[in-house]
PDB file of N, CA and C in Angstrom:
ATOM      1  N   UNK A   1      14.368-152.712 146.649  1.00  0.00           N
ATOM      2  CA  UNK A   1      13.051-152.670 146.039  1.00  0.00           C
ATOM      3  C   UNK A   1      11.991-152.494 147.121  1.00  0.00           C
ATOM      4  N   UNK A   2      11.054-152.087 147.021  1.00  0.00           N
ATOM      5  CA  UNK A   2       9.477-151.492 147.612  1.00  0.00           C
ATOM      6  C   UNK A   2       8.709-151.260 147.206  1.00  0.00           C
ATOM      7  N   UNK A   3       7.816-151.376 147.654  1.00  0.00           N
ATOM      8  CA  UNK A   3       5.894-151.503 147.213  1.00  0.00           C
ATOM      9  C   UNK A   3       5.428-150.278 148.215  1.00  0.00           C
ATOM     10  N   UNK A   4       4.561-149.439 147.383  1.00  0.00           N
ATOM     11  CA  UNK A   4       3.991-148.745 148.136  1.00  0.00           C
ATOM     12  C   UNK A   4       2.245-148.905 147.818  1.00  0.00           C
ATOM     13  N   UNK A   5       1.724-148.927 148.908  1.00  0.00           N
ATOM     14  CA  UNK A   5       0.058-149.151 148.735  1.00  0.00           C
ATOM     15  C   UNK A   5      -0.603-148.495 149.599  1.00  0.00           C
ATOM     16  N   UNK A   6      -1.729-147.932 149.869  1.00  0.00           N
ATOM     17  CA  UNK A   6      -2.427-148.488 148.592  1.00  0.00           C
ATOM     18  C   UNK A   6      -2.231-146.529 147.743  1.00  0.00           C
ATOM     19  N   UNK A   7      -2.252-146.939 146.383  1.00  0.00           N
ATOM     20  CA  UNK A   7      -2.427-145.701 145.680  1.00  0.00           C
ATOM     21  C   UNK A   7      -3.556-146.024 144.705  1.00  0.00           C
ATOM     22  N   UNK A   8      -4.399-144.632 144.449  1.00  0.00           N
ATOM     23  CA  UNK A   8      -4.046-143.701 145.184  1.00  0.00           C
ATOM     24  C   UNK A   8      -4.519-143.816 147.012  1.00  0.00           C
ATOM     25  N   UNK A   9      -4.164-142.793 148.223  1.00  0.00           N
ATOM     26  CA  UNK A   9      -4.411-143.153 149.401  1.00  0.00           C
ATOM     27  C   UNK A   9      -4.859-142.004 150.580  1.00  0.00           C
ATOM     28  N   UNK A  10      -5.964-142.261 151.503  1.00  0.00           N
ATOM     29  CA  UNK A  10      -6.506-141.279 151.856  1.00  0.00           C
ATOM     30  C   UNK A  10      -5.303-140.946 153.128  1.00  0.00           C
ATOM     31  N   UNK A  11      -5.623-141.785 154.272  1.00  0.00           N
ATOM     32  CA  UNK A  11      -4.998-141.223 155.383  1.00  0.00           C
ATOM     33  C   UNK A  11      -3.634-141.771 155.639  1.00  0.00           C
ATOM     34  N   UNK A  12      -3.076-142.938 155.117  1.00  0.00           N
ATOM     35  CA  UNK A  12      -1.672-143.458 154.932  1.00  0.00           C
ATOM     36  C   UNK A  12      -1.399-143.884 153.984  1.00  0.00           C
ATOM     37  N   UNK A  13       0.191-143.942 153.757  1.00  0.00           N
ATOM     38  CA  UNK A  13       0.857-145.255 153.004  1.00  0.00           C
ATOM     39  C   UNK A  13       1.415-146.124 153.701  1.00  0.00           C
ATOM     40  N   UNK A  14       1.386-147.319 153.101  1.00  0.00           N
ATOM     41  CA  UNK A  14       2.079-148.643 153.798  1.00  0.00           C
ATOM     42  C   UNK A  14       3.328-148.830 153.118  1.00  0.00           C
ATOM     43  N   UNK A  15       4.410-148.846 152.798  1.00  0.00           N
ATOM     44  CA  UNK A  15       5.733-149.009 152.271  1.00  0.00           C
ATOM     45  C   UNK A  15       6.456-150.818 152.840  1.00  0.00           C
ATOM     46  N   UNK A  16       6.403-151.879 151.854  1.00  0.00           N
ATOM     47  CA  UNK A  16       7.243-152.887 151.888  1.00  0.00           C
ATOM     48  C   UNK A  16       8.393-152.960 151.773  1.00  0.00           C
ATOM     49  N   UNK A  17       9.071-153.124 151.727  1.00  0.00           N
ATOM     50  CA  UNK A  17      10.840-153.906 151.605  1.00  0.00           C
ATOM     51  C   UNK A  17      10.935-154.880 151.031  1.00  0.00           C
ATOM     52  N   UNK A  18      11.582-155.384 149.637  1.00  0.00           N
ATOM     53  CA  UNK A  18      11.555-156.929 149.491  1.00  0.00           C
ATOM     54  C   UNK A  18      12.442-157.667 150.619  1.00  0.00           C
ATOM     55  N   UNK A  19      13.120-156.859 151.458  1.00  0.00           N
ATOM     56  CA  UNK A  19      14.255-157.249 152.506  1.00  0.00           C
ATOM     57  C   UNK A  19      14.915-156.944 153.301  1.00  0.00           C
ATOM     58  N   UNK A  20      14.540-157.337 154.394  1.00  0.00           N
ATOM     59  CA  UNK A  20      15.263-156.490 156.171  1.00  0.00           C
ATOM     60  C   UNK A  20      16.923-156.050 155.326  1.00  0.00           C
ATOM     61  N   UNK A  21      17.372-155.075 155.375  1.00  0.00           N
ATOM     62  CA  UNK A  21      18.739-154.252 155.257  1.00  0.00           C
ATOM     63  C   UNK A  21      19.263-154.251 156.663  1.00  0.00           C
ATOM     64  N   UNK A  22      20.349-153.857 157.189  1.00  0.00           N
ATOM     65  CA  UNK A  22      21.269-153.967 158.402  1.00  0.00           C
ATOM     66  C   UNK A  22      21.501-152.160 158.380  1.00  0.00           C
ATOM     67  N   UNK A  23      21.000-151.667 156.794  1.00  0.00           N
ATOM     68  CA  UNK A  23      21.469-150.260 156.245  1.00  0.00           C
ATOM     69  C   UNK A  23      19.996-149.622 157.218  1.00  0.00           C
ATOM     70  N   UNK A  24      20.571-148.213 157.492  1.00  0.00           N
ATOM     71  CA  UNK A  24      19.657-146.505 158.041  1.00  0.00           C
ATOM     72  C   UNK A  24      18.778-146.750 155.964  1.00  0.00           C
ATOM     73  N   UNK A  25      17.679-146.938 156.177  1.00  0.00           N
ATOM     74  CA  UNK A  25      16.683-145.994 154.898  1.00  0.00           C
ATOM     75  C   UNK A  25      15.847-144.913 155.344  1.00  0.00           C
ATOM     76  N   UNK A  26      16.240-144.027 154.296  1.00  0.00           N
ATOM     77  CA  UNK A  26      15.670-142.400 154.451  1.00  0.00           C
ATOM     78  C   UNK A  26      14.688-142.756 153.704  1.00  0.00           C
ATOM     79  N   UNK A  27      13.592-142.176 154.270  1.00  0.00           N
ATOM     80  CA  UNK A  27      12.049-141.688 153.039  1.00  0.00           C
ATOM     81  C   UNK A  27      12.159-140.254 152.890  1.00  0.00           C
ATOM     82  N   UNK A  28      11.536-139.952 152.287  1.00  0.00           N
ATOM     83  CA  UNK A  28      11.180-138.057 151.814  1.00  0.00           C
ATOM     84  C   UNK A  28      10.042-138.261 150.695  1.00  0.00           C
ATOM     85  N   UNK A  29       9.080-137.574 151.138  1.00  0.00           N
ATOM     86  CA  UNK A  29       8.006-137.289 150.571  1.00  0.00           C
ATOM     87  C   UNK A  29       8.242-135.820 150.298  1.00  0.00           C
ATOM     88  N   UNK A  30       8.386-135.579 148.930  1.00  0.00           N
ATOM     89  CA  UNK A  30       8.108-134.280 148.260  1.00  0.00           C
ATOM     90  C   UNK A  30       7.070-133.828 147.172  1.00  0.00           C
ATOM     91  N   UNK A  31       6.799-132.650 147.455  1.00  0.00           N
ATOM     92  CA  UNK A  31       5.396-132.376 146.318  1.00  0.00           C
ATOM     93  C   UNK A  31       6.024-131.970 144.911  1.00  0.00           C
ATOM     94  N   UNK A  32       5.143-132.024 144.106  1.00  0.00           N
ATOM     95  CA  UNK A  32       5.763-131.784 142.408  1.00  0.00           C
ATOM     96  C   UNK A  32       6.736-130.506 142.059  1.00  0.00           C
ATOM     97  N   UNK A  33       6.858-129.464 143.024  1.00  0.00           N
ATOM     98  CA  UNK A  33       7.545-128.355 143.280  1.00  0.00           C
ATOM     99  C   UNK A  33       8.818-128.732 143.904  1.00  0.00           C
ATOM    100  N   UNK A  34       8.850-129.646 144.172  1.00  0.00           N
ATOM    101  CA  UNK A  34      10.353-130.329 145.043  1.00  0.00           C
ATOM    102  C   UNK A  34      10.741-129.778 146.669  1.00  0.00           C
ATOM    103  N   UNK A  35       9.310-129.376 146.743  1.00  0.00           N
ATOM    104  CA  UNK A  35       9.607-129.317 148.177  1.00  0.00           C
ATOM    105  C   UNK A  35       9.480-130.473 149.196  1.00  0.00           C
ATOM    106  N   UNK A  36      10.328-130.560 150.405  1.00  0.00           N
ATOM    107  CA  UNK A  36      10.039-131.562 150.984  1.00  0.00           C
ATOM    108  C   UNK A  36       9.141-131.209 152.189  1.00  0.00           C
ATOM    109  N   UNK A  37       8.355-132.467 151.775  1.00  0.00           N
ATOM    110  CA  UNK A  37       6.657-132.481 152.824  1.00  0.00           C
ATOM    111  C   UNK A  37       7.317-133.171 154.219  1.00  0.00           C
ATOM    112  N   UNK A  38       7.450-134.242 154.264  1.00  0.00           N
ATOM    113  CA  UNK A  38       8.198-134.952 155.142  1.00  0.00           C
ATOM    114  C   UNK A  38       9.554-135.966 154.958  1.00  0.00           C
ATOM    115  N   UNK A  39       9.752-136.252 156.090  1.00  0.00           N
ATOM    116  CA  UNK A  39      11.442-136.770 156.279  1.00  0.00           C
ATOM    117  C   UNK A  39      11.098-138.003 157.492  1.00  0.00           C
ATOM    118  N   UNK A  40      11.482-139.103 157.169  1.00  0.00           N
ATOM    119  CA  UNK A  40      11.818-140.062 158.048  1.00  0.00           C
ATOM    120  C   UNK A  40      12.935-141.109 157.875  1.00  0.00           C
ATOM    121  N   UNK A  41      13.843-141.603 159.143  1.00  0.00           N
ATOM    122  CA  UNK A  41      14.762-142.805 159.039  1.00  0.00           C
ATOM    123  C   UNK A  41      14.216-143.663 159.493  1.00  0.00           C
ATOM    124  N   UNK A  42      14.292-144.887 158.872  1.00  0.00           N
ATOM    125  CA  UNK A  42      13.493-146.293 159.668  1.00  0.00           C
ATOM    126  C   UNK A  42      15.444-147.422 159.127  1.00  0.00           C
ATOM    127  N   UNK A  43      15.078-148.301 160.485  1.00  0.00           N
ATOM    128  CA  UNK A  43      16.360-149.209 160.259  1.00  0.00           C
ATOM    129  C   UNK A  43      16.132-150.531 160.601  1.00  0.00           C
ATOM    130  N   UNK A  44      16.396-151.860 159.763  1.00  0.00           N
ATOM    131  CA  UNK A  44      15.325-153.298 160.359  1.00  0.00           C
ATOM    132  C   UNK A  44      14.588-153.365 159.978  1.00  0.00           C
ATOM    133  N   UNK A  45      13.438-152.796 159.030  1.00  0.00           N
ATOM    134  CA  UNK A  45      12.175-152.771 158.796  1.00  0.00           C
ATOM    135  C   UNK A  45      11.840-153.421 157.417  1.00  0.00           C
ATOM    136  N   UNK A  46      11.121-154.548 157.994  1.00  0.00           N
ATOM    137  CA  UNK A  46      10.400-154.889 155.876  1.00  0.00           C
ATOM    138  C   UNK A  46       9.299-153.805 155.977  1.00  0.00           C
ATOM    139  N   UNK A  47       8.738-153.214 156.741  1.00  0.00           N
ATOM    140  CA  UNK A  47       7.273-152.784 156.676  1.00  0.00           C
ATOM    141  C   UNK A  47       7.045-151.430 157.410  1.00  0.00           C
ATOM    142  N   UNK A  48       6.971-150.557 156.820  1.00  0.00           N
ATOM    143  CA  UNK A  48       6.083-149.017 157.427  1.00  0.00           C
ATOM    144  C   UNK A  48       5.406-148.453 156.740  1.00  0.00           C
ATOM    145  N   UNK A  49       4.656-147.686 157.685  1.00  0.00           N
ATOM    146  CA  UNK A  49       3.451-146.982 157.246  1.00  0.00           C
ATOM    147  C   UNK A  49       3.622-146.012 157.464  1.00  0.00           C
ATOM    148  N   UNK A  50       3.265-144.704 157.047  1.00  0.00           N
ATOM    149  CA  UNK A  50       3.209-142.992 157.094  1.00  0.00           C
ATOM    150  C   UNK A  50       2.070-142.444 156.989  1.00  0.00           C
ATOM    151  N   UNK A  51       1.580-141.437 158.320  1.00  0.00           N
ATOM    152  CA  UNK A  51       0.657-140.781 157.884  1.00  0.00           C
ATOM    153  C   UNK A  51       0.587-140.044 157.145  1.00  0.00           C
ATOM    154  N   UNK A  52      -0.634-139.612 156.401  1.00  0.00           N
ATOM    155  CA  UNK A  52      -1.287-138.463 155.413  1.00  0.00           C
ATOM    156  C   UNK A  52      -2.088-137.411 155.790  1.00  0.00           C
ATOM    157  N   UNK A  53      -2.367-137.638 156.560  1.00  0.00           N
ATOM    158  CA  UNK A  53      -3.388-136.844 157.351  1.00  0.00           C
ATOM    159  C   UNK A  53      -3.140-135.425 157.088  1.00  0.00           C
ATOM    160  N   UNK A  54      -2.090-135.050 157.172  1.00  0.00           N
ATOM    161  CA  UNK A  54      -1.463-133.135 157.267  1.00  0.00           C
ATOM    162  C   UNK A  54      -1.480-133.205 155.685  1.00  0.00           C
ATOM    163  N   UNK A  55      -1.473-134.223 154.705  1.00  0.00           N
ATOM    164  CA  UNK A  55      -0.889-133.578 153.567  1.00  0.00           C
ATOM    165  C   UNK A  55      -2.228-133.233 152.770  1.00  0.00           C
ATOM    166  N   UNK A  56      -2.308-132.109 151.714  1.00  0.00           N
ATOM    167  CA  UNK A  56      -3.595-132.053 151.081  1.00  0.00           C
ATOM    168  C   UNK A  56      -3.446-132.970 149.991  1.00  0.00           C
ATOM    169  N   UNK A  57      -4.695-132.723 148.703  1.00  0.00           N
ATOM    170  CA  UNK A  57      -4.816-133.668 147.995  1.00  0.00           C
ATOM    171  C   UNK A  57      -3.819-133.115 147.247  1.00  0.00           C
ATOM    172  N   UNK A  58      -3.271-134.522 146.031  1.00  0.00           N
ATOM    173  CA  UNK A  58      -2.560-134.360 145.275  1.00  0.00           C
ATOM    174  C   UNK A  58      -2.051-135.494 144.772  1.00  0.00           C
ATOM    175  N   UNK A  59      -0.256-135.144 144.166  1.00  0.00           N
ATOM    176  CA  UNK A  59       0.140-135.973 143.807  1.00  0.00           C
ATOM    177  C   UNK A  59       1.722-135.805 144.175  1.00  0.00           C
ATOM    178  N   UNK A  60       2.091-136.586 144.902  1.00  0.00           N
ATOM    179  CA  UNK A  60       3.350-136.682 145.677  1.00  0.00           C
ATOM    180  C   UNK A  60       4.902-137.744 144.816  1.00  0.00           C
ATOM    181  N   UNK A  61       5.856-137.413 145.525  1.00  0.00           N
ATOM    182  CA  UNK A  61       6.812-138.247 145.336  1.00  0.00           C
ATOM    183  C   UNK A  61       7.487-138.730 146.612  1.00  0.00           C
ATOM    184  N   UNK A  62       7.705-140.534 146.583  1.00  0.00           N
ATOM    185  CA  UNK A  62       7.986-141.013 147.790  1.00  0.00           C
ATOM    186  C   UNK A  62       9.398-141.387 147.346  1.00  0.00           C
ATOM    187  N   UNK A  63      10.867-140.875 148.253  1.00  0.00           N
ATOM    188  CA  UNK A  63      12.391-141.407 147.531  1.00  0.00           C
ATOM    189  C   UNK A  63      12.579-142.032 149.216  1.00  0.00           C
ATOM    190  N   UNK A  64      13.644-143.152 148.131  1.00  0.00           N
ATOM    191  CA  UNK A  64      13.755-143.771 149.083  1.00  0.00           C
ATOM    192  C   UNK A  64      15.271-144.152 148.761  1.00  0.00           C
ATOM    193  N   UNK A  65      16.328-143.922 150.252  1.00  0.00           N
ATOM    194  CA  UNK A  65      17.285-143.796 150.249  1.00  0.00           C
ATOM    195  C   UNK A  65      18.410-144.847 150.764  1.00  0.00           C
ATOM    196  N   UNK A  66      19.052-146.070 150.454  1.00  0.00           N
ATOM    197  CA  UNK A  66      19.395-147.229 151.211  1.00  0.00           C
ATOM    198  C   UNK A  66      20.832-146.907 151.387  1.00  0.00           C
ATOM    199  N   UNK A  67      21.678-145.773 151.413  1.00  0.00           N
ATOM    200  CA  UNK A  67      22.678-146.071 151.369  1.00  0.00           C
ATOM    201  C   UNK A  67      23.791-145.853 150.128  1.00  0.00           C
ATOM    202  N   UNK A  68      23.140-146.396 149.057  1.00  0.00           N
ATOM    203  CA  UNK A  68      23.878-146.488 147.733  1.00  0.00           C
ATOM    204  C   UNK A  68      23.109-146.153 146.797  1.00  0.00           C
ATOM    205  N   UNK A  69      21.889-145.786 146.915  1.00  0.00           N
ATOM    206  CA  UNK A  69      21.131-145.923 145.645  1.00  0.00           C
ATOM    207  C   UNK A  69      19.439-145.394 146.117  1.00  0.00           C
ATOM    208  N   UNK A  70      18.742-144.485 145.313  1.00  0.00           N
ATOM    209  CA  UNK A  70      17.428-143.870 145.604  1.00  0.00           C
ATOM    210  C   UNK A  70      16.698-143.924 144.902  1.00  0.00           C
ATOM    211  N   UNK A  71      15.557-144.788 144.961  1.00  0.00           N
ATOM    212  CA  UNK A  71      14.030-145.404 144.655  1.00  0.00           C
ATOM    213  C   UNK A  71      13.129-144.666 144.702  1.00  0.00           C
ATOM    214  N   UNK A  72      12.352-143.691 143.164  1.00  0.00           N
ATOM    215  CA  UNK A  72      11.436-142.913 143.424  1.00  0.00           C
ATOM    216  C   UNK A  72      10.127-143.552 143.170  1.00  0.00           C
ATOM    217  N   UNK A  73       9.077-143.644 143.945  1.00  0.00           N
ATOM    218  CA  UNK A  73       7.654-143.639 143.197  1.00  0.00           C
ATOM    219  C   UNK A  73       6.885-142.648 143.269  1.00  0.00           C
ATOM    220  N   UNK A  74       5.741-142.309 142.447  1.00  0.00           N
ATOM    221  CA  UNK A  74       5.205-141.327 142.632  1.00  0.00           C
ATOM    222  C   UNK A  74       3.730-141.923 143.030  1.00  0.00           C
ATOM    223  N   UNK A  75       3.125-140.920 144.277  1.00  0.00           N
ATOM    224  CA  UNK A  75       1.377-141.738 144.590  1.00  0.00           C
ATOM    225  C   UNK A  75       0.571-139.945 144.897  1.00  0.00           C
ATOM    226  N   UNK A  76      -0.954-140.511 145.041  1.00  0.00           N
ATOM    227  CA  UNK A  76      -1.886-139.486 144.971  1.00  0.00           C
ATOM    228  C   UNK A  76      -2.497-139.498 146.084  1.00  0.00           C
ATOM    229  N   UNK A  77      -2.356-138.668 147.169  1.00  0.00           N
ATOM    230  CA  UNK A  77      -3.744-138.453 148.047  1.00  0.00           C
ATOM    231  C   UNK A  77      -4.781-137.579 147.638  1.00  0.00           C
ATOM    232  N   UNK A  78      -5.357-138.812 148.117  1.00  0.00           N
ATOM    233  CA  UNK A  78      -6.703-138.000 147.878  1.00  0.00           C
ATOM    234  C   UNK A  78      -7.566-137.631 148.924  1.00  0.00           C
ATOM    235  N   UNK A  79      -9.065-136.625 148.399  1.00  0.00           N
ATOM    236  CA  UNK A  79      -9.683-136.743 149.944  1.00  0.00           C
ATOM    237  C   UNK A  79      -8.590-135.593 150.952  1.00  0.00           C
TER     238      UNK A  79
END
């Protein structure tokens, strides 16, 4: 499980963890066309943040990948 804030969001997102994993989690941010905007692995982490800065306005999808199982939310940059 994860929290993403703040939405909608100008220059980042902050992404929670309810819980440090020992597991590699993939993010991918893709736009409503299913292309992918960006790609990151984080490992250990209750807590990251991603810039926005490159992306235009809109409305995005953040998946999130632990291993066994993939967590979509959807958020808006704006601005």
């Amino acid at each position: 499980d994860f929290r993403l804030y703040p939405n909608p969001a100008q220059d980042q997102i902050n992404i929670s963890f309810a819980q440090i994993t020992n597991e590699l989690i993939q993010l991918q941010i893709t736009d409503y066309t299913g292309r992918v905007i960006k790609e990151m692995n984080i490992n250990n982490s209750i807590q990251t943040s991603i810039s926005l800065e490159d992306l235009a306005s809109g409305t995005y999808i953040l998946s999130v990948f632990d291993g066994t199982t993939i967590t979509t939310q959807k958020f808006v940059k704006i601005y």
